[in-house]
PDB file of N, CA and C in Angstrom:
ATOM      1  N   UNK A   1     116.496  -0.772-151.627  1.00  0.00           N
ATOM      2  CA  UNK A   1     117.474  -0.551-152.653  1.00  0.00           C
ATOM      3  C   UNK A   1     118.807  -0.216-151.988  1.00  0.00           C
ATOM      4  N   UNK A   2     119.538  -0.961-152.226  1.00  0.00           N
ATOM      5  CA  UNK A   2     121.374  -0.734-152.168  1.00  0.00           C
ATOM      6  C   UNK A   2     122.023  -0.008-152.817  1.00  0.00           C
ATOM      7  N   UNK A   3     122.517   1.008-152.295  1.00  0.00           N
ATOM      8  CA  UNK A   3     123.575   2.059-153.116  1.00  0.00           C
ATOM      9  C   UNK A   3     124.749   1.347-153.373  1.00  0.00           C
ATOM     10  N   UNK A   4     125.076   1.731-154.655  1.00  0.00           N
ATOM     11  CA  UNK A   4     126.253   0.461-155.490  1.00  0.00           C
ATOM     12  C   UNK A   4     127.177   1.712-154.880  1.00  0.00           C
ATOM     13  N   UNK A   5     128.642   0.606-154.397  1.00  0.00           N
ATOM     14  CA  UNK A   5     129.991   0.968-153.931  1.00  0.00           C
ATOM     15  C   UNK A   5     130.754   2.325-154.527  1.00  0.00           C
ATOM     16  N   UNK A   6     131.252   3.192-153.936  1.00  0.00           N
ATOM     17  CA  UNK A   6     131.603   4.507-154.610  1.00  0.00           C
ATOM     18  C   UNK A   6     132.877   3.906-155.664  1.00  0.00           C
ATOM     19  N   UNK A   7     133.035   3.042-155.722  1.00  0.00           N
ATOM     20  CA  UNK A   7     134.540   2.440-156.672  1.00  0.00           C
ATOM     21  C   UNK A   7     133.768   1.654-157.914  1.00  0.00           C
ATOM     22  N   UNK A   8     132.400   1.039-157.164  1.00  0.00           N
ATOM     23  CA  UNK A   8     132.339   0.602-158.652  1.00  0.00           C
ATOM     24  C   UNK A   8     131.438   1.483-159.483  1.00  0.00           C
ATOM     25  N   UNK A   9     130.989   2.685-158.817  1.00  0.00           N
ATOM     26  CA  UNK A   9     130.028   4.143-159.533  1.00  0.00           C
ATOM     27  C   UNK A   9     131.140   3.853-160.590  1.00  0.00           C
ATOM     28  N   UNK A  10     132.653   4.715-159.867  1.00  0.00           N
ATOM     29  CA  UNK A  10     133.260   5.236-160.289  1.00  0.00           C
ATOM     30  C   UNK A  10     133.683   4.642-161.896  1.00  0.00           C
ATOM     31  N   UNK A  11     134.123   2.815-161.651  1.00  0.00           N
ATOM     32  CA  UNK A  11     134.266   2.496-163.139  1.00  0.00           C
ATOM     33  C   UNK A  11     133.403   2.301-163.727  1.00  0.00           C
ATOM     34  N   UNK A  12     132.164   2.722-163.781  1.00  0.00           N
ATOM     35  CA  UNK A  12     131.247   2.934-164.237  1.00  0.00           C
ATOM     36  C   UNK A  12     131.123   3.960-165.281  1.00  0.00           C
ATOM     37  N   UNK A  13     131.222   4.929-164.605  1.00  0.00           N
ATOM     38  CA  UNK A  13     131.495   6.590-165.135  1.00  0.00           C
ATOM     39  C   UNK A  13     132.410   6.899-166.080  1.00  0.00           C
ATOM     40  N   UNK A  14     133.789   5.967-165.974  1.00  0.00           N
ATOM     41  CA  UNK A  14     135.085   6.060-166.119  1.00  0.00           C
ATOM     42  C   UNK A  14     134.694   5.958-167.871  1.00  0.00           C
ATOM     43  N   UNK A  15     134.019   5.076-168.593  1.00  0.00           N
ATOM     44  CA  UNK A  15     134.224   5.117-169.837  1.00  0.00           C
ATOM     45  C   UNK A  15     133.177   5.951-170.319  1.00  0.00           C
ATOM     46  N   UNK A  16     132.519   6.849-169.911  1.00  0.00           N
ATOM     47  CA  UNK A  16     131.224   7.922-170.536  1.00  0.00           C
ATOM     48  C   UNK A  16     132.525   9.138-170.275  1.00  0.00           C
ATOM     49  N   UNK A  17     133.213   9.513-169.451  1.00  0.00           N
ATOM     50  CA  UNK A  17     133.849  10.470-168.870  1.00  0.00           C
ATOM     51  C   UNK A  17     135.084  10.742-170.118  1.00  0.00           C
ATOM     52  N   UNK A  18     135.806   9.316-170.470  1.00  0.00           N
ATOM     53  CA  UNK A  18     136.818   9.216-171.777  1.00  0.00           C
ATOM     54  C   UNK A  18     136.035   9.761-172.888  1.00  0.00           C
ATOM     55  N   UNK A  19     134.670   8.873-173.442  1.00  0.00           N
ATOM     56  CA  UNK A  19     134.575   9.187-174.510  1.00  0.00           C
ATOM     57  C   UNK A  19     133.497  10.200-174.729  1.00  0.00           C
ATOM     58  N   UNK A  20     133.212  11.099-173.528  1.00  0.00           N
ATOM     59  CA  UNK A  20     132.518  12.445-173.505  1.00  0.00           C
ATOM     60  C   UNK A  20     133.935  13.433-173.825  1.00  0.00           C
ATOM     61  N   UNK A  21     135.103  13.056-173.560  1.00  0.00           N
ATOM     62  CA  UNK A  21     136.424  14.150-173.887  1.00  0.00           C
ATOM     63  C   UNK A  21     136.714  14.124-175.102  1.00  0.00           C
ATOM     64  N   UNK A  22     136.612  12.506-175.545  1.00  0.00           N
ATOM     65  CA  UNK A  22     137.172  12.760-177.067  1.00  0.00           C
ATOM     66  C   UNK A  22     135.968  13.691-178.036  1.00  0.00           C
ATOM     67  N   UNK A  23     134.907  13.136-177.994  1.00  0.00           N
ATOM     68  CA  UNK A  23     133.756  13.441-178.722  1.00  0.00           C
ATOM     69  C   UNK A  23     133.668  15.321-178.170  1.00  0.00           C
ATOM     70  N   UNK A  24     134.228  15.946-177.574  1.00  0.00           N
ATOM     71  CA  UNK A  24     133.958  17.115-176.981  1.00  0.00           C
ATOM     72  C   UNK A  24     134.914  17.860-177.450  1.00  0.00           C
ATOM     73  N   UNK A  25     136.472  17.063-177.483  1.00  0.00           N
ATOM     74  CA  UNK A  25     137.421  17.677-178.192  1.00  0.00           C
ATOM     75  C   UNK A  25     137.029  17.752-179.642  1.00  0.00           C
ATOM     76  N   UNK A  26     136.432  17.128-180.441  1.00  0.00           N
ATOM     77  CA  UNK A  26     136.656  16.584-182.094  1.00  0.00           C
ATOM     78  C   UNK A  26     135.528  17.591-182.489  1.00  0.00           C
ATOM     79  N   UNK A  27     134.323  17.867-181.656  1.00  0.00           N
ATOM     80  CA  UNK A  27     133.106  19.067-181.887  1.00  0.00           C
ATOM     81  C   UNK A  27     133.679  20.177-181.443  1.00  0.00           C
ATOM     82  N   UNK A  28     134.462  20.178-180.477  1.00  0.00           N
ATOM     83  CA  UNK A  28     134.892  21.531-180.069  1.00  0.00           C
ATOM     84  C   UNK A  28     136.098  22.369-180.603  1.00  0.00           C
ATOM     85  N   UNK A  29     136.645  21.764-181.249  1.00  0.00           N
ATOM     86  CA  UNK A  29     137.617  22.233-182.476  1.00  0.00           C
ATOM     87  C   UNK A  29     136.939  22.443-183.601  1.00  0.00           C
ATOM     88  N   UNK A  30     135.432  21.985-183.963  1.00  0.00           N
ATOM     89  CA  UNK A  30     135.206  21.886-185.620  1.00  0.00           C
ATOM     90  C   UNK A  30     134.748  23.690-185.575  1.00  0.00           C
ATOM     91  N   UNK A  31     135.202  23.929-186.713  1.00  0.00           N
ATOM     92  CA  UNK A  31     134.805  25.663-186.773  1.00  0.00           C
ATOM     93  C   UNK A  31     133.736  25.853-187.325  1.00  0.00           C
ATOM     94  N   UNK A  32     133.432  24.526-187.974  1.00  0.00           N
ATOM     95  CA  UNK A  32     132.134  24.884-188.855  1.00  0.00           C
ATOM     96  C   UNK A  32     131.034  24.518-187.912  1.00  0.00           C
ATOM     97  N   UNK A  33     131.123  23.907-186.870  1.00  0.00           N
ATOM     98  CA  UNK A  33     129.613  24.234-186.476  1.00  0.00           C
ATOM     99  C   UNK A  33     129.694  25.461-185.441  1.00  0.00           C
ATOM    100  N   UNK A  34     128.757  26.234-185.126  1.00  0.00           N
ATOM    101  CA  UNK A  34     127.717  27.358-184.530  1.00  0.00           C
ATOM    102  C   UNK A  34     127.923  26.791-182.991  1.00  0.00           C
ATOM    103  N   UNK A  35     128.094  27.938-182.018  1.00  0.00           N
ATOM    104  CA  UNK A  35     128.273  26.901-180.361  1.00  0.00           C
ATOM    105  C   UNK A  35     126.960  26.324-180.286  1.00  0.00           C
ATOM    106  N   UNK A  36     125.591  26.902-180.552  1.00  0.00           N
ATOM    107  CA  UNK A  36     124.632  26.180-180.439  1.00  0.00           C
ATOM    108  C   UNK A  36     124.794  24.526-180.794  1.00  0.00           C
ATOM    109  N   UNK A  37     125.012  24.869-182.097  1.00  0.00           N
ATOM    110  CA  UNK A  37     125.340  23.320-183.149  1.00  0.00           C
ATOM    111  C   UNK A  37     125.896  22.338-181.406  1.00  0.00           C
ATOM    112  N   UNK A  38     127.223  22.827-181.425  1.00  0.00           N
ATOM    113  CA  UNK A  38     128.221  22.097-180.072  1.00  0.00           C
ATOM    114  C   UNK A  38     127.287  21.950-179.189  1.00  0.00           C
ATOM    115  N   UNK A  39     127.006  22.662-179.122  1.00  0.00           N
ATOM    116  CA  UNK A  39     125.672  22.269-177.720  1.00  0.00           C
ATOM    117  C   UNK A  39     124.720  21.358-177.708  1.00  0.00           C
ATOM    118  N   UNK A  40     124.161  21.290-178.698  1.00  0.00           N
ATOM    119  CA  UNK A  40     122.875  20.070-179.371  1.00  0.00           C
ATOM    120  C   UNK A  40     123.455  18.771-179.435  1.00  0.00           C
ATOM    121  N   UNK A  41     125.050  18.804-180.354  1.00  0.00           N
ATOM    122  CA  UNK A  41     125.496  17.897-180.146  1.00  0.00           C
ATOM    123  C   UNK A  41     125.655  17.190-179.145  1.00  0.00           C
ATOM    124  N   UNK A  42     126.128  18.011-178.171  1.00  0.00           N
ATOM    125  CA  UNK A  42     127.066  17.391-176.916  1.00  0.00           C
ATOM    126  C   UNK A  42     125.251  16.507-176.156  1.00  0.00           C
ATOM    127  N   UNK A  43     124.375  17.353-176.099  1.00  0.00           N
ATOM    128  CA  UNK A  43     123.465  16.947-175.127  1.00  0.00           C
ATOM    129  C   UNK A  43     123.121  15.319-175.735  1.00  0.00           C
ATOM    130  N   UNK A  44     122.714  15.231-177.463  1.00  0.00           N
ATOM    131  CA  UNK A  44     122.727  14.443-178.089  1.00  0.00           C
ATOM    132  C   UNK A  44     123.159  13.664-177.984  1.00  0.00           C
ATOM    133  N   UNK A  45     124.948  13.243-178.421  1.00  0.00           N
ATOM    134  CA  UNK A  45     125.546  12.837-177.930  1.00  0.00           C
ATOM    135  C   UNK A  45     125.786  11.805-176.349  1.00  0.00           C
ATOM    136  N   UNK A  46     125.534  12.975-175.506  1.00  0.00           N
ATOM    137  CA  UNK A  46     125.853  12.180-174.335  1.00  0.00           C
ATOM    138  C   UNK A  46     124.760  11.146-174.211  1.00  0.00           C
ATOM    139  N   UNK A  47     123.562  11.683-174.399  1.00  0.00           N
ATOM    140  CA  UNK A  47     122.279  10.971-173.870  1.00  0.00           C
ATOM    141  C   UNK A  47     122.406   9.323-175.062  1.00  0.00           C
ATOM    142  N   UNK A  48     122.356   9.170-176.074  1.00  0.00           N
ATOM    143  CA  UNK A  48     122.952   8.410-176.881  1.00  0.00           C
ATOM    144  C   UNK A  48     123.847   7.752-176.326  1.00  0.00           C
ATOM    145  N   UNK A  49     125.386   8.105-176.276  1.00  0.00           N
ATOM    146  CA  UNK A  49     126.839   7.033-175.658  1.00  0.00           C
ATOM    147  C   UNK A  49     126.146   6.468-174.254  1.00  0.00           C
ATOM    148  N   UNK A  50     125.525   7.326-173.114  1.00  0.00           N
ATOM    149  CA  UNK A  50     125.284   6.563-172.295  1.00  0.00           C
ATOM    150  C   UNK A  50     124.412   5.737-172.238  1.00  0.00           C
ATOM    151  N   UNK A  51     123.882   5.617-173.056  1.00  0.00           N
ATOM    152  CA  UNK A  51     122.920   4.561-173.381  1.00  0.00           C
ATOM    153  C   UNK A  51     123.323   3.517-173.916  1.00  0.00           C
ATOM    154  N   UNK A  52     124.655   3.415-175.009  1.00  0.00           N
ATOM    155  CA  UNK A  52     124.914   2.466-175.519  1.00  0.00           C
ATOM    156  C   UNK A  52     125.714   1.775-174.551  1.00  0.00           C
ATOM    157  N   UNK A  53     126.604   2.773-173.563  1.00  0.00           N
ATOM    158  CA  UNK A  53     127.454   2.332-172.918  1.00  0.00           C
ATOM    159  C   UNK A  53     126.330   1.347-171.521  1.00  0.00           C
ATOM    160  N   UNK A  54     125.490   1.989-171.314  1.00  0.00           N
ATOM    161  CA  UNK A  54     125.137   1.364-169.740  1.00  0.00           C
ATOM    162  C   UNK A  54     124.299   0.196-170.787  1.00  0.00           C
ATOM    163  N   UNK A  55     123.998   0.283-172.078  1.00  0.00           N
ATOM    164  CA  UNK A  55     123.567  -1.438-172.962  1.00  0.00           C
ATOM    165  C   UNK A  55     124.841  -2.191-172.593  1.00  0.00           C
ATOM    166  N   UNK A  56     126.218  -1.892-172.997  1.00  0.00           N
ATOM    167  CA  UNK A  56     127.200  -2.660-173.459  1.00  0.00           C
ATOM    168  C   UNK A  56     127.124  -3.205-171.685  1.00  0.00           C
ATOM    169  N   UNK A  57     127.543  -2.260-170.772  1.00  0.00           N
ATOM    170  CA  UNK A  57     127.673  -2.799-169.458  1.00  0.00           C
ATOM    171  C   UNK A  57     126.736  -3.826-168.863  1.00  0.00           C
ATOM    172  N   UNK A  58     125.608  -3.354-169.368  1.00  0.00           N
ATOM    173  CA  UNK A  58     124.556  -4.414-168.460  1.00  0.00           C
ATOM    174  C   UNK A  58     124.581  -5.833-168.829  1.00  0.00           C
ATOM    175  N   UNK A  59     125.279  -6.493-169.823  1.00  0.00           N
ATOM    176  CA  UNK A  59     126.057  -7.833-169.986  1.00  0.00           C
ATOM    177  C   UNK A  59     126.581  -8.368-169.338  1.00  0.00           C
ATOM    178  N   UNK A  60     127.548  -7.529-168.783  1.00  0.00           N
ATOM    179  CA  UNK A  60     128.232  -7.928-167.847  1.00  0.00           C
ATOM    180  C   UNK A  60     127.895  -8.102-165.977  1.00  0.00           C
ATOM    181  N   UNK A  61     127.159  -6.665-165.965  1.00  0.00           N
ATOM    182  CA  UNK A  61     126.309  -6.556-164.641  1.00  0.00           C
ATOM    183  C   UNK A  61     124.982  -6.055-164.441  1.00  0.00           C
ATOM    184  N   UNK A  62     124.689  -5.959-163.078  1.00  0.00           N
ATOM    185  CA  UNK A  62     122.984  -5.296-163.427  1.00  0.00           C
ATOM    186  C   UNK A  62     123.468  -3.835-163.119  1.00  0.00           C
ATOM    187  N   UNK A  63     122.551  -3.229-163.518  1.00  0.00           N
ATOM    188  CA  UNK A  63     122.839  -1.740-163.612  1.00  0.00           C
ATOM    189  C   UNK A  63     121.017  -1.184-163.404  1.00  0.00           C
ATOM    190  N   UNK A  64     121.238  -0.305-162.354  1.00  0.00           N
ATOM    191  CA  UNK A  64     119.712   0.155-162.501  1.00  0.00           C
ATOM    192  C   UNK A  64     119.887   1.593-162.877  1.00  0.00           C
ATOM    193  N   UNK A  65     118.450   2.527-162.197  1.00  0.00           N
ATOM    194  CA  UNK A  65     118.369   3.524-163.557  1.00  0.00           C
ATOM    195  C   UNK A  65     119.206   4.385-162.919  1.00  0.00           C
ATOM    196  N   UNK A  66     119.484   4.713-161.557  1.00  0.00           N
ATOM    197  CA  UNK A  66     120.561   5.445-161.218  1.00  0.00           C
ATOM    198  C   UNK A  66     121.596   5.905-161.769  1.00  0.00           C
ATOM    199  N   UNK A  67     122.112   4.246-162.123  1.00  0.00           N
ATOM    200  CA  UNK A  67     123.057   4.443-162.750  1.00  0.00           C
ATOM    201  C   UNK A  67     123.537   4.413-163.853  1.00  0.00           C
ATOM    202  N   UNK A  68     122.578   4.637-164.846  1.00  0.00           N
ATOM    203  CA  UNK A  68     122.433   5.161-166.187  1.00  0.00           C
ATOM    204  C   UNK A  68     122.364   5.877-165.906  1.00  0.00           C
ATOM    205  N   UNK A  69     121.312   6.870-165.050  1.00  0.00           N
ATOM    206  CA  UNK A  69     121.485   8.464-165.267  1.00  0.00           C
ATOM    207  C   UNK A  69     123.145   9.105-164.763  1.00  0.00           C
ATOM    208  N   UNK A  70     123.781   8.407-163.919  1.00  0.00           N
ATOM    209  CA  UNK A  70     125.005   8.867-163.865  1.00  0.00           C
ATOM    210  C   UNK A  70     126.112   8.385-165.038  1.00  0.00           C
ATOM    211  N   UNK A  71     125.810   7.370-166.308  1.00  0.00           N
ATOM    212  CA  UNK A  71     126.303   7.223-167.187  1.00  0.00           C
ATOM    213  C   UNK A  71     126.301   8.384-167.728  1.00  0.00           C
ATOM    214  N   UNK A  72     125.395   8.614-168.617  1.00  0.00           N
ATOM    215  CA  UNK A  72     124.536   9.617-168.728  1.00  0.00           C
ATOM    216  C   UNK A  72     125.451  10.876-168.611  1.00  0.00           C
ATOM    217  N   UNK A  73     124.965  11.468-167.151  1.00  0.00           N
ATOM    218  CA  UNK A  73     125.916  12.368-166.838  1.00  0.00           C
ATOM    219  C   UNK A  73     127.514  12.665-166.862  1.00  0.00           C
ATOM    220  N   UNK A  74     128.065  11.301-166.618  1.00  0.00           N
ATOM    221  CA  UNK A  74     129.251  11.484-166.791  1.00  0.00           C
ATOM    222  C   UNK A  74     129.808  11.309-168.026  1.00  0.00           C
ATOM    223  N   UNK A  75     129.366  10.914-169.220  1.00  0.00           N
ATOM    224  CA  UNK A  75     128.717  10.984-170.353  1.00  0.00           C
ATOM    225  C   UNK A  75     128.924  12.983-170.951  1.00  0.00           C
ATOM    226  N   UNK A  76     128.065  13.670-170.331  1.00  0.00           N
ATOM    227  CA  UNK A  76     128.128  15.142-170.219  1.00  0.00           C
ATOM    228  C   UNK A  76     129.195  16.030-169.667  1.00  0.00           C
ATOM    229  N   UNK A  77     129.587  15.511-168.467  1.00  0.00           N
ATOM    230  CA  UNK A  77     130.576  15.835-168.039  1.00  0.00           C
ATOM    231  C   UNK A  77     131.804  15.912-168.749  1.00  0.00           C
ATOM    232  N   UNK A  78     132.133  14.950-169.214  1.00  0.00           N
ATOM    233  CA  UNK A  78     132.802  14.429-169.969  1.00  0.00           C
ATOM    234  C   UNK A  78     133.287  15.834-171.505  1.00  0.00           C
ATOM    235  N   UNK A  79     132.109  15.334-172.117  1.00  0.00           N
ATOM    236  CA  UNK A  79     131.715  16.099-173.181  1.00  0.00           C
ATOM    237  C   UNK A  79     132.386  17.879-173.100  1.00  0.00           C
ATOM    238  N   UNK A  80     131.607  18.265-171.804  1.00  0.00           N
ATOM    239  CA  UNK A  80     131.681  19.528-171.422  1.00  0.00           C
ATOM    240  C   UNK A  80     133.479  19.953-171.303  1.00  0.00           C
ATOM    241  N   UNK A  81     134.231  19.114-170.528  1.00  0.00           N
ATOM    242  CA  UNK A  81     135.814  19.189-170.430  1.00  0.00           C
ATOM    243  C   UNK A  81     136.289  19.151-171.617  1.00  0.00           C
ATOM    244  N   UNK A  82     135.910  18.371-172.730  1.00  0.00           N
ATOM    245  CA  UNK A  82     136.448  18.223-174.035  1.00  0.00           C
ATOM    246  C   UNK A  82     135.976  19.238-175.131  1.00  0.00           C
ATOM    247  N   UNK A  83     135.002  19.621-174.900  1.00  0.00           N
ATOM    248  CA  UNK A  83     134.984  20.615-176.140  1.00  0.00           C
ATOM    249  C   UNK A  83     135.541  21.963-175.513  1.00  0.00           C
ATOM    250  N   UNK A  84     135.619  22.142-173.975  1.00  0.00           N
ATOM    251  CA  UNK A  84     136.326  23.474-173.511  1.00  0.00           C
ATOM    252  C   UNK A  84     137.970  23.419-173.955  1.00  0.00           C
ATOM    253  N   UNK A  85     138.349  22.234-173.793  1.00  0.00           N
ATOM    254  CA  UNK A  85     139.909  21.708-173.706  1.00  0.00           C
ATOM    255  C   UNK A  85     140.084  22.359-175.171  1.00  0.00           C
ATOM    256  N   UNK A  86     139.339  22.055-176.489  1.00  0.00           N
ATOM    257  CA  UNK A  86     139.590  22.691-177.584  1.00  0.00           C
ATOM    258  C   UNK A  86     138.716  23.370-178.575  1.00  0.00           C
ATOM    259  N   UNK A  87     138.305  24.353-177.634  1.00  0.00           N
ATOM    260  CA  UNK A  87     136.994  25.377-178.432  1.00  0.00           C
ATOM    261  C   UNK A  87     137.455  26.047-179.222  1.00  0.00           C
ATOM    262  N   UNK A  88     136.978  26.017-180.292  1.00  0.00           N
ATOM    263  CA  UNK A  88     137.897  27.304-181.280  1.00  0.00           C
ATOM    264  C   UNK A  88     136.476  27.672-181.792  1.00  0.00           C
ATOM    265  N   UNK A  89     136.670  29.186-182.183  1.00  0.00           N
ATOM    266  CA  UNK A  89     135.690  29.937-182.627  1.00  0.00           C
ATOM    267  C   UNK A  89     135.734  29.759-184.108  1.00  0.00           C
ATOM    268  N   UNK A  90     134.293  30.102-184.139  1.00  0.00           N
ATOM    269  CA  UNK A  90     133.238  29.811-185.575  1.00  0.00           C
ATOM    270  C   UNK A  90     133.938  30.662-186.359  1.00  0.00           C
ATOM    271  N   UNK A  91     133.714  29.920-187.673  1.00  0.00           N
ATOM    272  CA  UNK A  91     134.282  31.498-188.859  1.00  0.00           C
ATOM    273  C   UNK A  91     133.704  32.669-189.141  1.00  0.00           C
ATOM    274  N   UNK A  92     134.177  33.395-189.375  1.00  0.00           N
ATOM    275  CA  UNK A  92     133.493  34.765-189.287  1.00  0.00           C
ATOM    276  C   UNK A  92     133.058  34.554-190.829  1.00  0.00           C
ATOM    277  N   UNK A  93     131.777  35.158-191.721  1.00  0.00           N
ATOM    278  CA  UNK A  93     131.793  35.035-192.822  1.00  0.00           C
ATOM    279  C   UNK A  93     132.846  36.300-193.447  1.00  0.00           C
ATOM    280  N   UNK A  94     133.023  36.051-195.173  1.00  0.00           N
ATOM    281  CA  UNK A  94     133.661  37.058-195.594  1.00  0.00           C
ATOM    282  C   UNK A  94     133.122  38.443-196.077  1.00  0.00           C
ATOM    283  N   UNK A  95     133.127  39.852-195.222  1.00  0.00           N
ATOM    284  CA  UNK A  95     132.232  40.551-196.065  1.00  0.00           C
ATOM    285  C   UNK A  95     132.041  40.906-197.759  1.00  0.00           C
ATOM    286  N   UNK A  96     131.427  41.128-197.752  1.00  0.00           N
ATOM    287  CA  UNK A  96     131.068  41.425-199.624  1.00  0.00           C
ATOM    288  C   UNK A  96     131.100  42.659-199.717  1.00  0.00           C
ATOM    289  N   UNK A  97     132.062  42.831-201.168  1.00  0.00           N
ATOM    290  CA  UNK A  97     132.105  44.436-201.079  1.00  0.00           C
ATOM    291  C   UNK A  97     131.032  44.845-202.667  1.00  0.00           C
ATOM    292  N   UNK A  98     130.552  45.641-202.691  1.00  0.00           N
ATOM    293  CA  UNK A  98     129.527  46.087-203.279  1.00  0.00           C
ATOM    294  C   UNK A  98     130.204  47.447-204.074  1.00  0.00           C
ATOM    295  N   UNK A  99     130.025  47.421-205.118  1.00  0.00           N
ATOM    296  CA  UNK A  99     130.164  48.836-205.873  1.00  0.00           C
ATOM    297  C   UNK A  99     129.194  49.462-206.153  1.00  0.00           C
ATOM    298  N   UNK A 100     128.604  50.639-205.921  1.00  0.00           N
ATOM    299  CA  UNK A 100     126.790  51.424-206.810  1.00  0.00           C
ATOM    300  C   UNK A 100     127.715  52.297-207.535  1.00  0.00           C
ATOM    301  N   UNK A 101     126.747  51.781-208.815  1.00  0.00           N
ATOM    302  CA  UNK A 101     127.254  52.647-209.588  1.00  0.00           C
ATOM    303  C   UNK A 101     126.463  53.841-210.133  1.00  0.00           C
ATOM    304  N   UNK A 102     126.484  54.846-209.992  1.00  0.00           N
ATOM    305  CA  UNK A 102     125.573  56.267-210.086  1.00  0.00           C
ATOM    306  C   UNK A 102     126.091  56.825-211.566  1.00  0.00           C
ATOM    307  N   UNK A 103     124.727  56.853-212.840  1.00  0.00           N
ATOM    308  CA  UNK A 103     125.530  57.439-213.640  1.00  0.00           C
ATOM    309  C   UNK A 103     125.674  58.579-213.371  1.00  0.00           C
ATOM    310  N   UNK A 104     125.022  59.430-212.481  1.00  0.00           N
ATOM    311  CA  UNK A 104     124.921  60.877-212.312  1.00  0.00           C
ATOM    312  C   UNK A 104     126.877  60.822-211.752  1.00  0.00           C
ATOM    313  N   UNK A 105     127.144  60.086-211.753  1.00  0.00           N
ATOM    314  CA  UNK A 105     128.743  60.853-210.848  1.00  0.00           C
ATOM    315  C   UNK A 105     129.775  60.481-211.736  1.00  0.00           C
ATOM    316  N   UNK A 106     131.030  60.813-211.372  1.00  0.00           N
ATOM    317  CA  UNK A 106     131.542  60.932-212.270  1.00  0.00           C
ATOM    318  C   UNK A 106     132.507  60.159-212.639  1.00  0.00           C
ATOM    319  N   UNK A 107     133.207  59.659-213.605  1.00  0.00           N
ATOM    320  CA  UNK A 107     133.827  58.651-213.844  1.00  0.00           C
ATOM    321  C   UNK A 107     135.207  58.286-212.938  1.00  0.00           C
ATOM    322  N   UNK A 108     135.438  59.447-212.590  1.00  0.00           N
ATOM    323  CA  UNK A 108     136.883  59.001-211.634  1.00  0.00           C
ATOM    324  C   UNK A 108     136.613  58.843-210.322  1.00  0.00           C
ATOM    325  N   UNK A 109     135.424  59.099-209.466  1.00  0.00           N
ATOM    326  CA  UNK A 109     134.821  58.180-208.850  1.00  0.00           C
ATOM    327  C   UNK A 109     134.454  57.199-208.735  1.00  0.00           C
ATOM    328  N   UNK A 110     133.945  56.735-209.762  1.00  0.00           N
ATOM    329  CA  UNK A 110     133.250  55.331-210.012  1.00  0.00           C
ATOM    330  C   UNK A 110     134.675  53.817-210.120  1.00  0.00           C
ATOM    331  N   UNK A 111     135.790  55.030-210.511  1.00  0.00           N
ATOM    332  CA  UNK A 111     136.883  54.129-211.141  1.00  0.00           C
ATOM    333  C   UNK A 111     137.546  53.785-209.240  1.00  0.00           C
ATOM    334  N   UNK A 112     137.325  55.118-208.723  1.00  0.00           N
ATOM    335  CA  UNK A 112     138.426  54.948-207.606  1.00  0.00           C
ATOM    336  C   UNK A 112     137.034  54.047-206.329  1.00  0.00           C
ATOM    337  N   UNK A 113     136.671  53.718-206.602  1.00  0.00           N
ATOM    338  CA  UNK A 113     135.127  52.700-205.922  1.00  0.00           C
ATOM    339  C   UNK A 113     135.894  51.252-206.591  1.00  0.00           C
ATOM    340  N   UNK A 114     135.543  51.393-207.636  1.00  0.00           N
ATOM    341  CA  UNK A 114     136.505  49.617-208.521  1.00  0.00           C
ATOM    342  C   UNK A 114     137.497  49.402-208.176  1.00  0.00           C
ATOM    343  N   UNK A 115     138.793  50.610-207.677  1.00  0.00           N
ATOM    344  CA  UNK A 115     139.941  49.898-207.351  1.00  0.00           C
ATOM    345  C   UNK A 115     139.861  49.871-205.982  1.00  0.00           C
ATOM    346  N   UNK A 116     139.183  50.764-204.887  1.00  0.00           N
ATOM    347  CA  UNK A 116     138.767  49.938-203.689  1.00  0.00           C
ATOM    348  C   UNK A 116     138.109  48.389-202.763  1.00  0.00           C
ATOM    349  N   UNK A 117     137.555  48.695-204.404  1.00  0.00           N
ATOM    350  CA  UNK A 117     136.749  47.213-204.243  1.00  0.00           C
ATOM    351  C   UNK A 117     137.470  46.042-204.271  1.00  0.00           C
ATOM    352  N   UNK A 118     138.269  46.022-205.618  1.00  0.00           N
ATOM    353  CA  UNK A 118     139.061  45.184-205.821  1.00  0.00           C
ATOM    354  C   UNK A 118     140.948  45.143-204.964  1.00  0.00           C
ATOM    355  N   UNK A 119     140.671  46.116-204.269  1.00  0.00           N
ATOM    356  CA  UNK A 119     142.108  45.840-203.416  1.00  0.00           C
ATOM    357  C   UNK A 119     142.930  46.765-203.914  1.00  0.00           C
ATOM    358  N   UNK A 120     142.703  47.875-204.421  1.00  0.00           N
ATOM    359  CA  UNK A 120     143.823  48.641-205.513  1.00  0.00           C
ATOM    360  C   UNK A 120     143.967  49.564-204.331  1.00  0.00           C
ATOM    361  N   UNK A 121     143.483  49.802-203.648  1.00  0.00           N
ATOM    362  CA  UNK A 121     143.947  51.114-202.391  1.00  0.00           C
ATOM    363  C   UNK A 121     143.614  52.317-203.324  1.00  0.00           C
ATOM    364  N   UNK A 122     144.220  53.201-203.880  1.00  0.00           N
ATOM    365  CA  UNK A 122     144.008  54.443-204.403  1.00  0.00           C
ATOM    366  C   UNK A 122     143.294  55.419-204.175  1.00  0.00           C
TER     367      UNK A 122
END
C-alpha cells in the first residue's frame, strides 16, 4: 500500500474542514440546543458529511479507507473550530414565582406576596 501525497491528503480534507466550520458555526450559535445536543450533532454530522463527501469524491478518484477516516476526521475537526468560533450559551429557563396562600395569615401579607409576585416591589 502507497501513502497518497501530503497535497493531495490535504485537498482531500479541504472540503470536510469548510463544511465541518459552517455546520459548527450554525449549531454552535443555536441556543436552543443543550452542549450535549452540539455534541451529538457534531459527531453525527461529521461521520455522515464524510461519508457523503469521500461518496461524491470517489467519482472522481480512488480513495481508500484511510482516507475516509481522515475525511471523516477532518470532517470533526472542522466541526469542532466552528461551533467554538460561535458558541453561545443555552437559555436559562424563566423562574416561576409561586404565591402560598395561608388563610391563617393575614391579609396584608398575602397582598404584599401578590405585589412581589407580580413585580409591584412593595
Amino acid at each position: 500500500m502507497q501513502a497518497a501525497p501530503s497535497l493531495d491528503l490535504a485537498l482531500i480534507g479541504l472540503p470536510g474542514i469548510l463544511l465541518g466550520m459552517l455546520l459548527g458555526y450554525v449549531f454552535g450559535g443555536a441556543r436552543t440546543f443543550r452542549p450535549v445536543d452540539r455534541a451529538c450533532l457534531g459527531v453525527i454530522s461529521s461521520f455522515m458529511g464524510g461519508i457523503i463527501i469521500s461518496l461524491i469524491l470517489g467519482v472522481y478518484m480512488e480513495i481508500s479507507t484511510v482516507e475516509i477516516i481522515f475525511v471523516i476526521s477532518s470532517f470533526l475537526g472542522g466541526y469542532i473550530m466552528g461551533a467554538f468560533s460561535n458558541w453561545a450559551p443555552t437559555k436559562e429557563p424563566k423562574k416561576k414565582r409561586h404565591i402560598v396562600f395561608d388563610p391563617e395569615a393575614e391579609d396584608e401579607e398575602f397582598d404584599r406576596q401578590l405585589e412581589e409576585a407580580l413585580g409591584g416591589g412593595g
